[in-house]
N, C-alpha and C. Protein backbone atom coordinates (compact mmCIF):
# COMPACT_ATOMS: atom_id res chain seq x y z
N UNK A 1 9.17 191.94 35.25
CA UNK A 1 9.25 191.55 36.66
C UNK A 1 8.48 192.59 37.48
N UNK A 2 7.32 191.77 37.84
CA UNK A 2 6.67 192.80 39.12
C UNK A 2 7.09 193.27 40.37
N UNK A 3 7.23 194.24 40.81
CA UNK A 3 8.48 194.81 42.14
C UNK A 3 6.87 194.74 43.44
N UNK A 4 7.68 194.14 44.72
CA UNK A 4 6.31 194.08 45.80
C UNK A 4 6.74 195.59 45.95
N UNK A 5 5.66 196.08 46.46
CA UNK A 5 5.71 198.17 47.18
C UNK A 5 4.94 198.04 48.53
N UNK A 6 5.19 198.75 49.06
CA UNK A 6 4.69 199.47 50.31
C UNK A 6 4.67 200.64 50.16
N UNK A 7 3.61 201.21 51.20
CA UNK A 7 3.48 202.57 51.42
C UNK A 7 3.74 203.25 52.65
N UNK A 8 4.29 204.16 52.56
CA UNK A 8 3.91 205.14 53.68
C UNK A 8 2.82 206.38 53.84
N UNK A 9 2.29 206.95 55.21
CA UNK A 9 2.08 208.17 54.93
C UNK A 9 3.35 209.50 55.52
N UNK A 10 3.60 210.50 54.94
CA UNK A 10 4.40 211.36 55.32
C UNK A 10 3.32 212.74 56.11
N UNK A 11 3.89 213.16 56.65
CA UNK A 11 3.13 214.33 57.02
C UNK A 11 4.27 215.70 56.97
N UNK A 12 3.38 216.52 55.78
CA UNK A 12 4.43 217.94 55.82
C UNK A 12 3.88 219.27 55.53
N UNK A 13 4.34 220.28 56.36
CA UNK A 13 3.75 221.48 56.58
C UNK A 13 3.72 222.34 54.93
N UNK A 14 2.85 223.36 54.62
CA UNK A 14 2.05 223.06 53.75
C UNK A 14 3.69 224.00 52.96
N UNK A 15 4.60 224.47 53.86
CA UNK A 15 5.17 225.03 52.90
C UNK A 15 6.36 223.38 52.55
N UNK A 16 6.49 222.96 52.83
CA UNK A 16 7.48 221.68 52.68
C UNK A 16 6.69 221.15 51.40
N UNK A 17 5.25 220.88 51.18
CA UNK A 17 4.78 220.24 50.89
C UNK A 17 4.76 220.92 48.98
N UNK A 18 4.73 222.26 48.98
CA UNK A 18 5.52 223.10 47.68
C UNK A 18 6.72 222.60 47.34
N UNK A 19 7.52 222.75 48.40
CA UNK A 19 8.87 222.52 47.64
C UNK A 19 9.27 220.96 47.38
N UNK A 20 8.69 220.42 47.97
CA UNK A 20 8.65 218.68 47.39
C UNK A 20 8.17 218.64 46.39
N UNK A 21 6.87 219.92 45.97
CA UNK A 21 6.18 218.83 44.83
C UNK A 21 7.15 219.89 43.53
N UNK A 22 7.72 220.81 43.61
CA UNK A 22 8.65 221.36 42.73
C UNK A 22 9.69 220.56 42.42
N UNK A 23 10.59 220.17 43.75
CA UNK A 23 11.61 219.32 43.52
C UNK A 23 11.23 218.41 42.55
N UNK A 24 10.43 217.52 43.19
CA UNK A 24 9.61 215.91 42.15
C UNK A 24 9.95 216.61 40.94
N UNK A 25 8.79 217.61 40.36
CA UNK A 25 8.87 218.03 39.29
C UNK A 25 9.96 218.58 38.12
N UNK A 26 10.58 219.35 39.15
CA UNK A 26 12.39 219.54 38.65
C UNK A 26 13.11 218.60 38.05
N UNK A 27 13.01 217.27 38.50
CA UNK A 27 13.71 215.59 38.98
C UNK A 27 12.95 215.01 37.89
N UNK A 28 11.72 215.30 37.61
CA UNK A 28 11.28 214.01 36.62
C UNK A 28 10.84 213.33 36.92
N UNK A 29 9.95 213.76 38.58
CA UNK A 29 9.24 212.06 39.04
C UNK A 29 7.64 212.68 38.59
N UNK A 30 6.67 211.74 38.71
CA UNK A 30 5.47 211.84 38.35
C UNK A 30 4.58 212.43 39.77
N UNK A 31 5.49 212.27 40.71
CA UNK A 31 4.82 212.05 42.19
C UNK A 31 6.14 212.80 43.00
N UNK A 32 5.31 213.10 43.98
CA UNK A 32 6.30 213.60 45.75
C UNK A 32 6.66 211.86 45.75
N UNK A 33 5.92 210.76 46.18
CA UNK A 33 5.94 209.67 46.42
C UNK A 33 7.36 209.38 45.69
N UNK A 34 7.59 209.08 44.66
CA UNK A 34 8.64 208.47 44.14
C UNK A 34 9.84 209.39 44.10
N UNK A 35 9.65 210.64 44.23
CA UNK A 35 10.92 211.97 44.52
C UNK A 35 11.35 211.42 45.94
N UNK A 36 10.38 211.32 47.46
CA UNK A 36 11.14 210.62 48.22
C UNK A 36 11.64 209.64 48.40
N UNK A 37 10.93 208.86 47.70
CA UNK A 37 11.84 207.26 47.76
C UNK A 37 13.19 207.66 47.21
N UNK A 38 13.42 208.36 46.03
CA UNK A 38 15.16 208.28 45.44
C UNK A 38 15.73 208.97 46.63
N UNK A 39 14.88 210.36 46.89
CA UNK A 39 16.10 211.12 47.78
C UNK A 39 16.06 210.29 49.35
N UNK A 40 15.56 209.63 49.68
CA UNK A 40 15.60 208.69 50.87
C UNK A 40 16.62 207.74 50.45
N UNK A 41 16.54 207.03 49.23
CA UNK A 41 18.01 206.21 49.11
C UNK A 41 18.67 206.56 48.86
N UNK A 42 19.17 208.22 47.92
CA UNK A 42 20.44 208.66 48.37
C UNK A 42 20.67 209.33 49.57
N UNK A 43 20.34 209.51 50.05
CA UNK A 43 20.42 209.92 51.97
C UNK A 43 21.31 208.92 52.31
N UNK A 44 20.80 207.63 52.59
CA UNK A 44 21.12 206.40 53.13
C UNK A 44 22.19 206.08 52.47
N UNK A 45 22.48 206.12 51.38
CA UNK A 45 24.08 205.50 49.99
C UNK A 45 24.77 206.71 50.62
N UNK A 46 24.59 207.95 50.97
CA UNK A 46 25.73 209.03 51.24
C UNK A 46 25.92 208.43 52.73
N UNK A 47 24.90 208.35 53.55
CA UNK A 47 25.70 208.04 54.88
C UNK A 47 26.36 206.82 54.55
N UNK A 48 26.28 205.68 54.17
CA UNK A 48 26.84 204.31 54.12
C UNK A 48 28.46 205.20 53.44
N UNK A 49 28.40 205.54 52.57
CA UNK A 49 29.72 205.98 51.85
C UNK A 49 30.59 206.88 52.92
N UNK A 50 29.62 207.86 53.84
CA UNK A 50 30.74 208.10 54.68
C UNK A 50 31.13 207.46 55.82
N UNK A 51 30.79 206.37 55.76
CA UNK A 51 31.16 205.41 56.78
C UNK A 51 30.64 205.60 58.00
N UNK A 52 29.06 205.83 57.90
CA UNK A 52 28.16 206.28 59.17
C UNK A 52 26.87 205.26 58.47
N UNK A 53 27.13 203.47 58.91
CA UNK A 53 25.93 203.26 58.05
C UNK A 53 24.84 202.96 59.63
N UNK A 54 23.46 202.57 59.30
CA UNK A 54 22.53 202.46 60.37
C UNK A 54 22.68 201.75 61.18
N UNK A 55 22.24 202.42 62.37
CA UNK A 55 22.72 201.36 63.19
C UNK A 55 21.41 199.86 63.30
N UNK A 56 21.50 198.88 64.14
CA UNK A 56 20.54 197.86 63.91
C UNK A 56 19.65 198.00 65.00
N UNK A 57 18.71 197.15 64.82
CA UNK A 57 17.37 197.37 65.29
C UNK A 57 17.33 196.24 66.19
N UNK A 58 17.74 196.12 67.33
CA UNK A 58 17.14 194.86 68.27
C UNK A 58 15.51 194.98 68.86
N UNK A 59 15.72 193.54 68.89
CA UNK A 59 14.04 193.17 69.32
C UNK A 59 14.34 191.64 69.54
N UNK A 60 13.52 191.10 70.50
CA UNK A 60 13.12 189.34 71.10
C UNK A 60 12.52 188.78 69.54
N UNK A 61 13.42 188.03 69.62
CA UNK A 61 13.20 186.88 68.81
C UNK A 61 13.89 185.41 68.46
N UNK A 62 13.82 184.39 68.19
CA UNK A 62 14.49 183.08 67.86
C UNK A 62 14.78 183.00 66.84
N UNK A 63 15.58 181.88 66.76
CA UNK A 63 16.99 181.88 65.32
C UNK A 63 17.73 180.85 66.00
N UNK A 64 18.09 179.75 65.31
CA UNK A 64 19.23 178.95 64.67
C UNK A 64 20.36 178.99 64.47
N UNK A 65 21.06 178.13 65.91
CA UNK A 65 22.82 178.60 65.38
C UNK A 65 23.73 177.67 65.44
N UNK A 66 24.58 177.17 64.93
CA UNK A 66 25.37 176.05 65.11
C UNK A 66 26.62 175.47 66.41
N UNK A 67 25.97 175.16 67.14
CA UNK A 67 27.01 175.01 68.22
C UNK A 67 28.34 174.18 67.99
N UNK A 68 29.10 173.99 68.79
CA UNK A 68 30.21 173.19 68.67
C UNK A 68 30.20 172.06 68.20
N UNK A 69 29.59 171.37 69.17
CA UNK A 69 28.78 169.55 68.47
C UNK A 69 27.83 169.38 67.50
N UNK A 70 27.64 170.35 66.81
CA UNK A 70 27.10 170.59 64.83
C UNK A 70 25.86 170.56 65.37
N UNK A 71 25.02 170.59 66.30
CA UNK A 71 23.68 170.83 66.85
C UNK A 71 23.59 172.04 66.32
N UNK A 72 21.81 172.18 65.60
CA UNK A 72 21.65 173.55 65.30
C UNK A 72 20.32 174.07 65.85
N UNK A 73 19.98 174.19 67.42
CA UNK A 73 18.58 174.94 67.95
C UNK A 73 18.57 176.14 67.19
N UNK A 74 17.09 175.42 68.04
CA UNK A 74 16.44 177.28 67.71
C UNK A 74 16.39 177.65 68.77
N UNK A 75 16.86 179.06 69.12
CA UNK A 75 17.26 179.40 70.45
C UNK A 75 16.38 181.09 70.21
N UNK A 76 16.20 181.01 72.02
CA UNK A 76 15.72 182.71 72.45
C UNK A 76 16.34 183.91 72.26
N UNK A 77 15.96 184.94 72.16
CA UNK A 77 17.27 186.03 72.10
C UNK A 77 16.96 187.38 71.40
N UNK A 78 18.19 188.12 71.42
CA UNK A 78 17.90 189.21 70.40
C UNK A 78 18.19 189.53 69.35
N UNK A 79 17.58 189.63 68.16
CA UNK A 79 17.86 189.94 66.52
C UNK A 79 17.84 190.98 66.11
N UNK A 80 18.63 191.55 65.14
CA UNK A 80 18.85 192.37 64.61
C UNK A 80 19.11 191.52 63.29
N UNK A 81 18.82 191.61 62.28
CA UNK A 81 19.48 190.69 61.22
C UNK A 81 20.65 191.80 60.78
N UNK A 82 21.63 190.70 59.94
CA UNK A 82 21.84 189.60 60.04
C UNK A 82 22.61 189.06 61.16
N UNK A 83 22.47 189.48 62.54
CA UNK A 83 22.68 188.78 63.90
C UNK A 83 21.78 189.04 64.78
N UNK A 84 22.04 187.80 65.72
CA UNK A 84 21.47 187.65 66.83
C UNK A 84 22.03 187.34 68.09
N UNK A 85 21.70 187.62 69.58
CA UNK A 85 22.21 187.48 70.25
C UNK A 85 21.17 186.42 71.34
N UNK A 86 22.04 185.04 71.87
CA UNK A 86 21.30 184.29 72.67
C UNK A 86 22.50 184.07 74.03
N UNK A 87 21.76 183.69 75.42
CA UNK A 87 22.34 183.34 76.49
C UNK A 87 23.12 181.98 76.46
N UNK A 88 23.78 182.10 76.51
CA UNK A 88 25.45 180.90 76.41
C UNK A 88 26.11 181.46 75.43
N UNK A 89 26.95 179.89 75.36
CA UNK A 89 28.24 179.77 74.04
C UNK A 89 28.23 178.88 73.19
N UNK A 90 29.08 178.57 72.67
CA UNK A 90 29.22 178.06 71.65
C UNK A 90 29.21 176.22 72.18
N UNK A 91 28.64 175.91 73.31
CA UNK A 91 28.75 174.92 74.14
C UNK A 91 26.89 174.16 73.71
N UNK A 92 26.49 175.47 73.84
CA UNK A 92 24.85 175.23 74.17
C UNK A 92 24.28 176.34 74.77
N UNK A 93 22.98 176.93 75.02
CA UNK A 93 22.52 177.60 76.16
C UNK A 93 22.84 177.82 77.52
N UNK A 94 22.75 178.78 77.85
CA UNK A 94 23.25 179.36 79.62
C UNK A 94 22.00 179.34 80.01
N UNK A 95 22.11 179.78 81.68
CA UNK A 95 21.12 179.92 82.61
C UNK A 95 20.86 180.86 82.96
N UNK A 96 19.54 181.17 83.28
CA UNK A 96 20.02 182.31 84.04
C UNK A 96 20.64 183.32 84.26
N UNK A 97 21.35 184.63 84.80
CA UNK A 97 22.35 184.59 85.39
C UNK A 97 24.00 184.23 85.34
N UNK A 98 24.00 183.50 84.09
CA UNK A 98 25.04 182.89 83.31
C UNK A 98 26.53 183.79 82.97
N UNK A 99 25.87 184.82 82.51
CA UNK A 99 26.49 185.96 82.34
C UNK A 99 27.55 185.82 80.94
N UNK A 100 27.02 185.28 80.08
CA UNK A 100 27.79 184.98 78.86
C UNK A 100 26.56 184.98 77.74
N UNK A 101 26.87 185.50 76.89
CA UNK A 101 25.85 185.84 75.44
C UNK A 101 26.95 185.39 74.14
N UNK A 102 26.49 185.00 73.51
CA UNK A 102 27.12 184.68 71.93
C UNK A 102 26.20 185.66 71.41
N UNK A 103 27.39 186.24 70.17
CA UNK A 103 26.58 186.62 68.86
C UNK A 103 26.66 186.09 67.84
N UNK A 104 26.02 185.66 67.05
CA UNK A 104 25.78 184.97 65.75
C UNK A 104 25.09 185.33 64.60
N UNK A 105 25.88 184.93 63.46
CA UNK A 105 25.68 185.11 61.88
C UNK A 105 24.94 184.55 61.45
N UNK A 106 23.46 184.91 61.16
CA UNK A 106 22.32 184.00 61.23
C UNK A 106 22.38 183.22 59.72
N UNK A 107 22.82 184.30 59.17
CA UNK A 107 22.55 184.09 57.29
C UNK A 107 23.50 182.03 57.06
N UNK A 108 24.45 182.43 58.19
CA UNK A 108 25.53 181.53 58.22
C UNK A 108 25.70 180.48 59.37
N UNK A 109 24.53 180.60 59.83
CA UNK A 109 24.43 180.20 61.03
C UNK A 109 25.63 180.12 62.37
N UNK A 110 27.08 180.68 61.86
CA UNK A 110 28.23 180.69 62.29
C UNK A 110 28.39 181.78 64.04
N UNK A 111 28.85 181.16 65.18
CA UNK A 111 29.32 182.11 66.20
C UNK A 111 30.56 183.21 65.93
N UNK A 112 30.21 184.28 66.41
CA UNK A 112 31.41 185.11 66.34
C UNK A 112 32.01 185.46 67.35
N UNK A 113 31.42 185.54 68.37
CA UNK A 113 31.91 186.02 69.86
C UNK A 113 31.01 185.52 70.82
N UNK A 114 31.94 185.38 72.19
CA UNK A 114 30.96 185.37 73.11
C UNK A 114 31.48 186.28 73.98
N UNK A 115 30.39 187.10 74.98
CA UNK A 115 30.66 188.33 75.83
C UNK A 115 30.01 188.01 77.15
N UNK A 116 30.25 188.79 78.02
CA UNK A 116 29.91 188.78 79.68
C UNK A 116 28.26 189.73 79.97
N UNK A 117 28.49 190.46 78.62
CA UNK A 117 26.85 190.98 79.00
C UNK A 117 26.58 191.02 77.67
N UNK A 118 24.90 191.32 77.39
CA UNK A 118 24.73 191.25 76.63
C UNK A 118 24.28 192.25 75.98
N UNK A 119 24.61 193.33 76.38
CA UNK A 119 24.92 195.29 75.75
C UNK A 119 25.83 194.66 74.98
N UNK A 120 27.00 193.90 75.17
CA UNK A 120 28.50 194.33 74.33
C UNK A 120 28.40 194.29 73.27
N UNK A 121 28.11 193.18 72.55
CA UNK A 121 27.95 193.28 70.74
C UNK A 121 26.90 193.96 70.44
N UNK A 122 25.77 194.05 70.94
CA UNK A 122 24.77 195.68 70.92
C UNK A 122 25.71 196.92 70.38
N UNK A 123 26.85 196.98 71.73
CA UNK A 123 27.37 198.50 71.04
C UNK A 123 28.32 198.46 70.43
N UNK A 124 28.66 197.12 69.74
CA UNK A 124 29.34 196.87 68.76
C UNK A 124 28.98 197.33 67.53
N UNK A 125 27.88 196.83 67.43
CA UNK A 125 26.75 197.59 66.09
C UNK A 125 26.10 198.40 66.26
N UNK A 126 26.54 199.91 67.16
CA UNK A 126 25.59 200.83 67.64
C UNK A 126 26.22 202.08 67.12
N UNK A 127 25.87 203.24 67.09
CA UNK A 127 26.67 204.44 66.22
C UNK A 127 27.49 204.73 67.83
N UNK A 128 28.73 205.51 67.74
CA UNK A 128 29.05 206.00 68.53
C UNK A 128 28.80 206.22 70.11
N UNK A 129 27.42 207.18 69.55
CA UNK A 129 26.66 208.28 70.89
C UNK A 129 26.50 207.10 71.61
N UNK A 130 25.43 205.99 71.29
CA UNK A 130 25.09 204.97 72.72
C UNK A 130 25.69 204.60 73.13
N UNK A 131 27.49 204.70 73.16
CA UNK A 131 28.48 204.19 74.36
C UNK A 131 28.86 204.68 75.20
């Protein structure tokens, strides 16, 4: 099974750039490249384990959600997978000014809440500090 890859570039001062390529070497990787990828996913598995996992990434985008009357638009809004947030409820779309946002389970197309602004489920899924 062929794995898709991406790359990055890193940039590191020339003494960082020793002790990475020792570490690698210590570790058994062939490369700095593949020494950071492991120690980047255990970074990320230790924070998730202490119950500090990332927070999500909003940005404008559309998505599909099931309203009350089994209608499923594609509606405006903000995503983060696996949710999104659009203007109304679980009725249909708002206006304007409406002052009500649903968030929704995209994977599931399912509503979970609806709120008065649309920060709230934002800092629902936000670390701490941004509240």
């Amino acid at each position: 099974m062929k794995l898709k890859t991406t790359s990055f570039t890193v940039r590191a001062t020339m003494a960082q750039s020793v002790r990475w390529k020792q570490a690698a070497e210590a570790h058994g990787h062939a490369s700095v490249g593949t020494w950071i990828a492991e120690a980047v996913d255990a970074h990320l598995e230790a924070r998730t384990r202490a119950g500090k996992p990332l927070p999500l990434a909003w940005g404008k985008g559309r998505f599909r959600v099931r309203l009350e009357d089994g209608a499923e638009p594609e509606l405006p809004g903000w995503v983060a997978r696996p949710f999104g947030i659009f203007r109304g409820t679980d009725a249909g779309p708002g206006y304007h000014g409406c002052h009500l946002y649903t968030l929704a389970h995209l994977p599931s197309l399912r509503l979970v809440a609806t709120f008065r602004t649309a920060l709230s489920p934002i800092v629902l899924n936000s670390p701490p500090w941004i509240t």
